[in-house]
N, C-alpha and C. Protein backbone atom coordinates (compact mmCIF):
# COMPACT_ATOMS: atom_id res chain seq x y z
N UNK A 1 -7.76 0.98 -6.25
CA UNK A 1 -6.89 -0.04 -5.69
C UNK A 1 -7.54 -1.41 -5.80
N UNK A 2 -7.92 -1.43 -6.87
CA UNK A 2 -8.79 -2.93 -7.36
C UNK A 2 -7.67 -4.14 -7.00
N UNK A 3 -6.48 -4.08 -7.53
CA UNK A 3 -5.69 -5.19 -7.27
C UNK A 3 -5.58 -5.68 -5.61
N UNK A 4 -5.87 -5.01 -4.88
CA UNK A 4 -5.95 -5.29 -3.40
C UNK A 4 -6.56 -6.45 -3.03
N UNK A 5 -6.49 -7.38 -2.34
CA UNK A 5 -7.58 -8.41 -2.16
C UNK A 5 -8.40 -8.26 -0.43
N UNK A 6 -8.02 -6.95 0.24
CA UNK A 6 -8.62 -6.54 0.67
C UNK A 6 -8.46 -4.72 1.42
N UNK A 7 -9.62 -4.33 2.44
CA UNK A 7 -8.98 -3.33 2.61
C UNK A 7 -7.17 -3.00 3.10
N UNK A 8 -7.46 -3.71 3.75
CA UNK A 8 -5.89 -3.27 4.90
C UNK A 8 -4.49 -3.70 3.41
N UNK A 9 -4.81 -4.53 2.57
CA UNK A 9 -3.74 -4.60 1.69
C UNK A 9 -3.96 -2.83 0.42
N UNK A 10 -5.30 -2.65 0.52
CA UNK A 10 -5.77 -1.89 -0.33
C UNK A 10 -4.82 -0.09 0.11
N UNK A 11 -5.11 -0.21 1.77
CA UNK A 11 -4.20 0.72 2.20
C UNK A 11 -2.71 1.10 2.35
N UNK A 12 -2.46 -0.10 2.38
CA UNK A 12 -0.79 -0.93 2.16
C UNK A 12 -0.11 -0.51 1.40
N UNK A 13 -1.24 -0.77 -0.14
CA UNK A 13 -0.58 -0.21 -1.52
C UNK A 13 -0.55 1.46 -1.44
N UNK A 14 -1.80 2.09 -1.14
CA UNK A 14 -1.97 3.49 -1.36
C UNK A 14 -0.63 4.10 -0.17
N UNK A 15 -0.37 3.33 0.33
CA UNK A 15 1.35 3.75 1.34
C UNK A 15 2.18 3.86 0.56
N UNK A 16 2.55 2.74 -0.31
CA UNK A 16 3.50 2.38 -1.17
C UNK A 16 3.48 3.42 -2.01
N UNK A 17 2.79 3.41 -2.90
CA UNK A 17 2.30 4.35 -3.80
C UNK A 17 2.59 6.08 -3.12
N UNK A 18 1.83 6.00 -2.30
CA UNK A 18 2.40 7.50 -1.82
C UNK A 18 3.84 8.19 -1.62
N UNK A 19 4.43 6.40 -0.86
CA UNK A 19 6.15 6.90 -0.95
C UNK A 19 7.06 7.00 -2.13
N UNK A 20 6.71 6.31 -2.70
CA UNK A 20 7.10 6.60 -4.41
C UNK A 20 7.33 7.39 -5.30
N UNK A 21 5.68 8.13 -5.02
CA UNK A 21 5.27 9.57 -5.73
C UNK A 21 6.86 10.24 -5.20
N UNK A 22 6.88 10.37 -4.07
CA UNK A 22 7.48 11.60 -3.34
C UNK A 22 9.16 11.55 -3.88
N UNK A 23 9.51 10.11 -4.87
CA UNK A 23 10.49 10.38 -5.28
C UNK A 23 11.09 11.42 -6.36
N UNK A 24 12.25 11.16 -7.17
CA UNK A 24 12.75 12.23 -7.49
C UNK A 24 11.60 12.17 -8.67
N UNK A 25 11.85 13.29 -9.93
CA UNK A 25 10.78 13.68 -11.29
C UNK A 25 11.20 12.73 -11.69
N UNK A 26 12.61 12.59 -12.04
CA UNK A 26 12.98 11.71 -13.36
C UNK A 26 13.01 10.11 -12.98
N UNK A 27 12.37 9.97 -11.93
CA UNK A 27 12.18 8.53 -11.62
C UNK A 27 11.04 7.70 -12.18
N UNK A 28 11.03 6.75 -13.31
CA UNK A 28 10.36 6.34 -14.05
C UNK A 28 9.17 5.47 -12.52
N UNK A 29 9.53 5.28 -12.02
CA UNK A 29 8.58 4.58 -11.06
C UNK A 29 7.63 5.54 -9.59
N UNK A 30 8.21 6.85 -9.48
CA UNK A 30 7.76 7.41 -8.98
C UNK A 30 6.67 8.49 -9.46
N UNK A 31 6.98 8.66 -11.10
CA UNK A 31 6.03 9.21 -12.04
C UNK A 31 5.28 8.36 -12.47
N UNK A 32 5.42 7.13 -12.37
CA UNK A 32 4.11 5.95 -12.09
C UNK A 32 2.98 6.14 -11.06
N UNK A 33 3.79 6.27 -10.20
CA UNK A 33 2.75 6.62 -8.72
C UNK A 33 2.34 7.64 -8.54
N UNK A 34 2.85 8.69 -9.35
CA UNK A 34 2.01 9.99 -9.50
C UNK A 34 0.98 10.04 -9.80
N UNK A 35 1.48 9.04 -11.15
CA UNK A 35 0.13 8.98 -12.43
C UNK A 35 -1.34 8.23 -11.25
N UNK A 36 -0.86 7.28 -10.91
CA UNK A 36 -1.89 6.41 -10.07
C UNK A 36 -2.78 7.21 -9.50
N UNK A 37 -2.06 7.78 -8.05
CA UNK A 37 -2.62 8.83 -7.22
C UNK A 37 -3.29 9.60 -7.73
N UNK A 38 -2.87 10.74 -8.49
CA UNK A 38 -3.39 11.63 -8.91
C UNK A 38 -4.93 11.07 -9.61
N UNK A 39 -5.02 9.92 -10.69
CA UNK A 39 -6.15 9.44 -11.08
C UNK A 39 -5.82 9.28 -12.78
N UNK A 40 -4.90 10.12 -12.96
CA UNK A 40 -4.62 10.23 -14.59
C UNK A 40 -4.61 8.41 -14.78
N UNK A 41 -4.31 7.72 -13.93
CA UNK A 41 -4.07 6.42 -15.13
C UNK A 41 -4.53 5.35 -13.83
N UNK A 42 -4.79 4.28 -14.31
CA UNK A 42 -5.04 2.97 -13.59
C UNK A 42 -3.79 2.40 -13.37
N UNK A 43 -3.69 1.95 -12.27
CA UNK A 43 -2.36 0.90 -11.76
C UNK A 43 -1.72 0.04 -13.02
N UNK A 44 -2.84 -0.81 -13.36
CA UNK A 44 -2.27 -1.97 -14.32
C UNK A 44 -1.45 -1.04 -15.71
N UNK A 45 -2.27 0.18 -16.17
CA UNK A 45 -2.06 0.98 -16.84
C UNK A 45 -0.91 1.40 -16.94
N UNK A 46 -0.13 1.92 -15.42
CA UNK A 46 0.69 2.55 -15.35
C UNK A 46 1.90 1.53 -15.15
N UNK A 47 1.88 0.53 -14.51
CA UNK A 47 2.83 -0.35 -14.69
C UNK A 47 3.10 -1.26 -16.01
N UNK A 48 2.20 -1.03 -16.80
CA UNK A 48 2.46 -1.38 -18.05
C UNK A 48 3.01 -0.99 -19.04
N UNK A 49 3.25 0.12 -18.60
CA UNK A 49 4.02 1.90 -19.18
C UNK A 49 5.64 1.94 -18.81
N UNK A 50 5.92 1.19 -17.76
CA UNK A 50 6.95 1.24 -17.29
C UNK A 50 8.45 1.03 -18.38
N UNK A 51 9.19 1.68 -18.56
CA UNK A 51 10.20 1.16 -19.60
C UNK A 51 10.73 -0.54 -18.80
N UNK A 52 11.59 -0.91 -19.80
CA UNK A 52 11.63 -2.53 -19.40
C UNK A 52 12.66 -2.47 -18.09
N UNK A 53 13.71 -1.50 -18.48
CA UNK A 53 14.62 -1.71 -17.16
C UNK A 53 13.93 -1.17 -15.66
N UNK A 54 12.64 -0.73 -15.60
CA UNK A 54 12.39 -0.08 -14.29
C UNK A 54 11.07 -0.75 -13.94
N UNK A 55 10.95 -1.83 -14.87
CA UNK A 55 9.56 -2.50 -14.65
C UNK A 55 9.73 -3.19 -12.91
N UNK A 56 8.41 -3.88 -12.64
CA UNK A 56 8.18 -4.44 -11.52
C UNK A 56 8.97 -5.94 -11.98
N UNK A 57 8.88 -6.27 -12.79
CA UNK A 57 9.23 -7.65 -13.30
C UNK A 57 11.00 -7.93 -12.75
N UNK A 58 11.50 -6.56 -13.37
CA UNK A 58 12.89 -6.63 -12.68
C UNK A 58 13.43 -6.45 -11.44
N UNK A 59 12.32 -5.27 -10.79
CA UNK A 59 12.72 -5.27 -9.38
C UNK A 59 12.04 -6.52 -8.77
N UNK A 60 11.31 -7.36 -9.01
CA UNK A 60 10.86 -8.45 -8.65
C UNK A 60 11.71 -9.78 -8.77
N UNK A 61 12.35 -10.15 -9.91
CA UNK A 61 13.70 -10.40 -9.78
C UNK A 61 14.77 -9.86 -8.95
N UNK A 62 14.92 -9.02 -8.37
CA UNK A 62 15.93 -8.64 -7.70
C UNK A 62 15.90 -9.12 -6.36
N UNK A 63 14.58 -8.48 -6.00
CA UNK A 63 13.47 -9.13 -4.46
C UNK A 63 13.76 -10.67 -4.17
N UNK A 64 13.33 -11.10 -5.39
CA UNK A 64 13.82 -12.78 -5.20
C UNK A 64 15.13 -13.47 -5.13
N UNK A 65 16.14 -12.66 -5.96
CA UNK A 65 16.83 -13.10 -5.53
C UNK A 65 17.84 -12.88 -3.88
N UNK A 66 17.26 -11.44 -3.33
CA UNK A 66 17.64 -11.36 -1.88
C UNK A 66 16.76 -12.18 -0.96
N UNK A 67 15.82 -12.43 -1.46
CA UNK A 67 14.83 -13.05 -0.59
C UNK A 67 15.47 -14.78 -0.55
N UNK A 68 15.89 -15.68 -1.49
CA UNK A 68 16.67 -16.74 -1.81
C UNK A 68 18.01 -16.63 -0.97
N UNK A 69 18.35 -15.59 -0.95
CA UNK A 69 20.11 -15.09 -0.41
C UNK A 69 19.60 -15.19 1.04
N UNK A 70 18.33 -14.90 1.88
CA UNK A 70 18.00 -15.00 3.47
C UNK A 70 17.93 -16.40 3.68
N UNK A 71 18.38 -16.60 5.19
CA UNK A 71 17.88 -17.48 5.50
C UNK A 71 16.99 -17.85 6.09
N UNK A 72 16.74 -19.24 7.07
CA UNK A 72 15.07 -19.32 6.68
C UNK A 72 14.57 -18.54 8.55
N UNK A 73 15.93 -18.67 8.91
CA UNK A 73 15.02 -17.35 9.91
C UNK A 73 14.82 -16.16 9.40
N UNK A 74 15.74 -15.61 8.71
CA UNK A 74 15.01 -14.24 8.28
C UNK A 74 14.38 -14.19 7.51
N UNK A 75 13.69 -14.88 6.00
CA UNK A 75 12.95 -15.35 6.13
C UNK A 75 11.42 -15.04 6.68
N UNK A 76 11.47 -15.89 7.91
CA UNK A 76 10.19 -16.11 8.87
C UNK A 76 10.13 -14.90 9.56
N UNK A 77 11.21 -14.06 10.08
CA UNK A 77 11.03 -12.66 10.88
C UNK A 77 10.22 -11.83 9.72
N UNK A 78 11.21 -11.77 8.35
CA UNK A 78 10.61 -11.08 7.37
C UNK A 78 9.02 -11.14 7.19
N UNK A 79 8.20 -12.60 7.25
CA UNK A 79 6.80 -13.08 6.93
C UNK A 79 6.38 -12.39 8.46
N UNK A 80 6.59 -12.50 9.59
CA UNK A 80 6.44 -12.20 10.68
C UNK A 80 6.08 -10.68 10.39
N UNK A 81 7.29 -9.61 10.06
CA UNK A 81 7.28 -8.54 10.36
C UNK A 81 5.43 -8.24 9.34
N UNK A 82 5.92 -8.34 7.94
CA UNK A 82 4.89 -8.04 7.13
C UNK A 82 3.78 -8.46 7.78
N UNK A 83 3.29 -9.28 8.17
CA UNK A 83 2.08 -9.74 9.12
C UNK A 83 1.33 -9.08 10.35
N UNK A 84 2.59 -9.01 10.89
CA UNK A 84 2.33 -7.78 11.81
C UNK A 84 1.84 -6.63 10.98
N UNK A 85 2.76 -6.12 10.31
CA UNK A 85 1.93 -4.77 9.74
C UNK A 85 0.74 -4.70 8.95
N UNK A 86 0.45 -6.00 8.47
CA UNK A 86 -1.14 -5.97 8.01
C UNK A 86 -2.01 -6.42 8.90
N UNK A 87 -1.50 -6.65 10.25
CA UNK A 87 -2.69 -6.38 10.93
C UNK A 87 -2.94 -5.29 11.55
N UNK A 88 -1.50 -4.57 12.11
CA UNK A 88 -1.39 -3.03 12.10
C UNK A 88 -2.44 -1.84 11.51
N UNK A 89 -2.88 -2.32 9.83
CA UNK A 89 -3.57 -1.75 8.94
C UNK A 89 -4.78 -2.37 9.18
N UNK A 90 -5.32 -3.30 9.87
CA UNK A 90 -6.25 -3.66 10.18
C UNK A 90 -6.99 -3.09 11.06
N UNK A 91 -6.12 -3.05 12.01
CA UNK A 91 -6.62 -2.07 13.79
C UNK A 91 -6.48 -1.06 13.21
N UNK A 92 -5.80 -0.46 12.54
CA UNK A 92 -6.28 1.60 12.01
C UNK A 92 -7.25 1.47 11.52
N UNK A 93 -7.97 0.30 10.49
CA UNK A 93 -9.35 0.83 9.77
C UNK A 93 -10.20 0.27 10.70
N UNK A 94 -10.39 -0.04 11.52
CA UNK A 94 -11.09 -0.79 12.59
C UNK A 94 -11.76 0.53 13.72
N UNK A 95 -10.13 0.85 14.04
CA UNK A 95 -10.47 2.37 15.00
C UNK A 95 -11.13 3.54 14.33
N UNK A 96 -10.43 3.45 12.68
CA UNK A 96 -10.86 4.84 12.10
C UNK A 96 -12.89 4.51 12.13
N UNK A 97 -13.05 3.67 11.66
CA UNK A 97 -14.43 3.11 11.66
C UNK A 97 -15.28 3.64 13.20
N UNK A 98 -14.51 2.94 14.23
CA UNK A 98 -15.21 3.17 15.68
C UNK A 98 -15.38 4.62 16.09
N UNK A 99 -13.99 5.72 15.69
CA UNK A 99 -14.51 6.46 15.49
C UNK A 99 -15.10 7.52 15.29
N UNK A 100 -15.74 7.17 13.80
CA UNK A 100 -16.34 7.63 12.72
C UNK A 100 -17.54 7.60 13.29
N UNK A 101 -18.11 6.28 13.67
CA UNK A 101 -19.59 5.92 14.50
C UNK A 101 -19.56 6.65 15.47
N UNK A 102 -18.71 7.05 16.93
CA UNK A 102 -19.10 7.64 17.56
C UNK A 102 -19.76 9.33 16.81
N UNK A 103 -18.59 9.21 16.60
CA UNK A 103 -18.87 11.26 15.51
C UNK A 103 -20.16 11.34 15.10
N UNK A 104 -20.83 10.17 14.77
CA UNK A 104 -22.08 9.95 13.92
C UNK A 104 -23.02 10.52 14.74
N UNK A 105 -22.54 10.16 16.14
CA UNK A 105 -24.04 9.72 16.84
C UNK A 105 -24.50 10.86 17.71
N UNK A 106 -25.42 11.35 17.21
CA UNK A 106 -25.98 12.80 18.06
C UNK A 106 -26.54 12.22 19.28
N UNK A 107 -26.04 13.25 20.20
CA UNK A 107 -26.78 13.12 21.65
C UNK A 107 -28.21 13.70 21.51
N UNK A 108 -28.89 12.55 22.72
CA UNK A 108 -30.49 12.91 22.43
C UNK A 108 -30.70 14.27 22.39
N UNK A 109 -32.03 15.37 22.24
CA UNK A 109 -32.16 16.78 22.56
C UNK A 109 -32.17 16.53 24.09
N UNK A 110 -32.53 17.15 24.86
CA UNK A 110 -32.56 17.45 26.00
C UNK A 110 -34.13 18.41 25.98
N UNK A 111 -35.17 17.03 26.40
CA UNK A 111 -36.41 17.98 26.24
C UNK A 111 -37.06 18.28 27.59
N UNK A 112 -37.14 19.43 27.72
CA UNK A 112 -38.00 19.60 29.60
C UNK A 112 -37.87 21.01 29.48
């Protein structure tokens, strides 16, 4: 998940990616995310593979243009919501971390 620019986006994607997989076989974008997951291919790899009508380029066009069609409160709820959830992904790797450390930490022996 190199394209990530950090963890909590890094986990974000491997979400994305997971829900994808789980679509139908003949879904050119969910046999993308197979490929990913599984390891057979690199991200950039696999979206580069994409036939032209199922590329990111087009659903990215599409995104924009609903995103243009909101207005600028929704919009801001929209930037809002996503925000929230990357910090959401923040406090899970935060807790999973805390703990991980406790699990770590052996209690003294008990010598007498």
């Amino acid at each position: 998940m190199d394209l990530a620019k950090d963890e909590a986006r890094a986990r974000m994607l491997r979400k994305m990616l997971k829900n994808l997989a789980q679509g139908d076989e003949r879904d050119p974008l969910a046999e993308m995310a197979r490929g990913v997951m599984s390891g057979r291919q690199g991200i950039r790899e696999a979206i580069d593979g994409l036939p032209r009508n199922e590329s990111l380029e087009v659903r990215f066009d599409a995104f924009q243009q609903r995103w243009d069609a909101m207005s600028e409160s929704e919009r801001l709820a929209a930037e809002r919501e996503s925000s929230a959830y990357l910090e959401e992904q923040r406090r899970e790797i935060k807790a999973e971390r805390e703990a991980a450390q406790r699990s770590d930490v052996t209690p003294p022996r008990h010598r007498g």
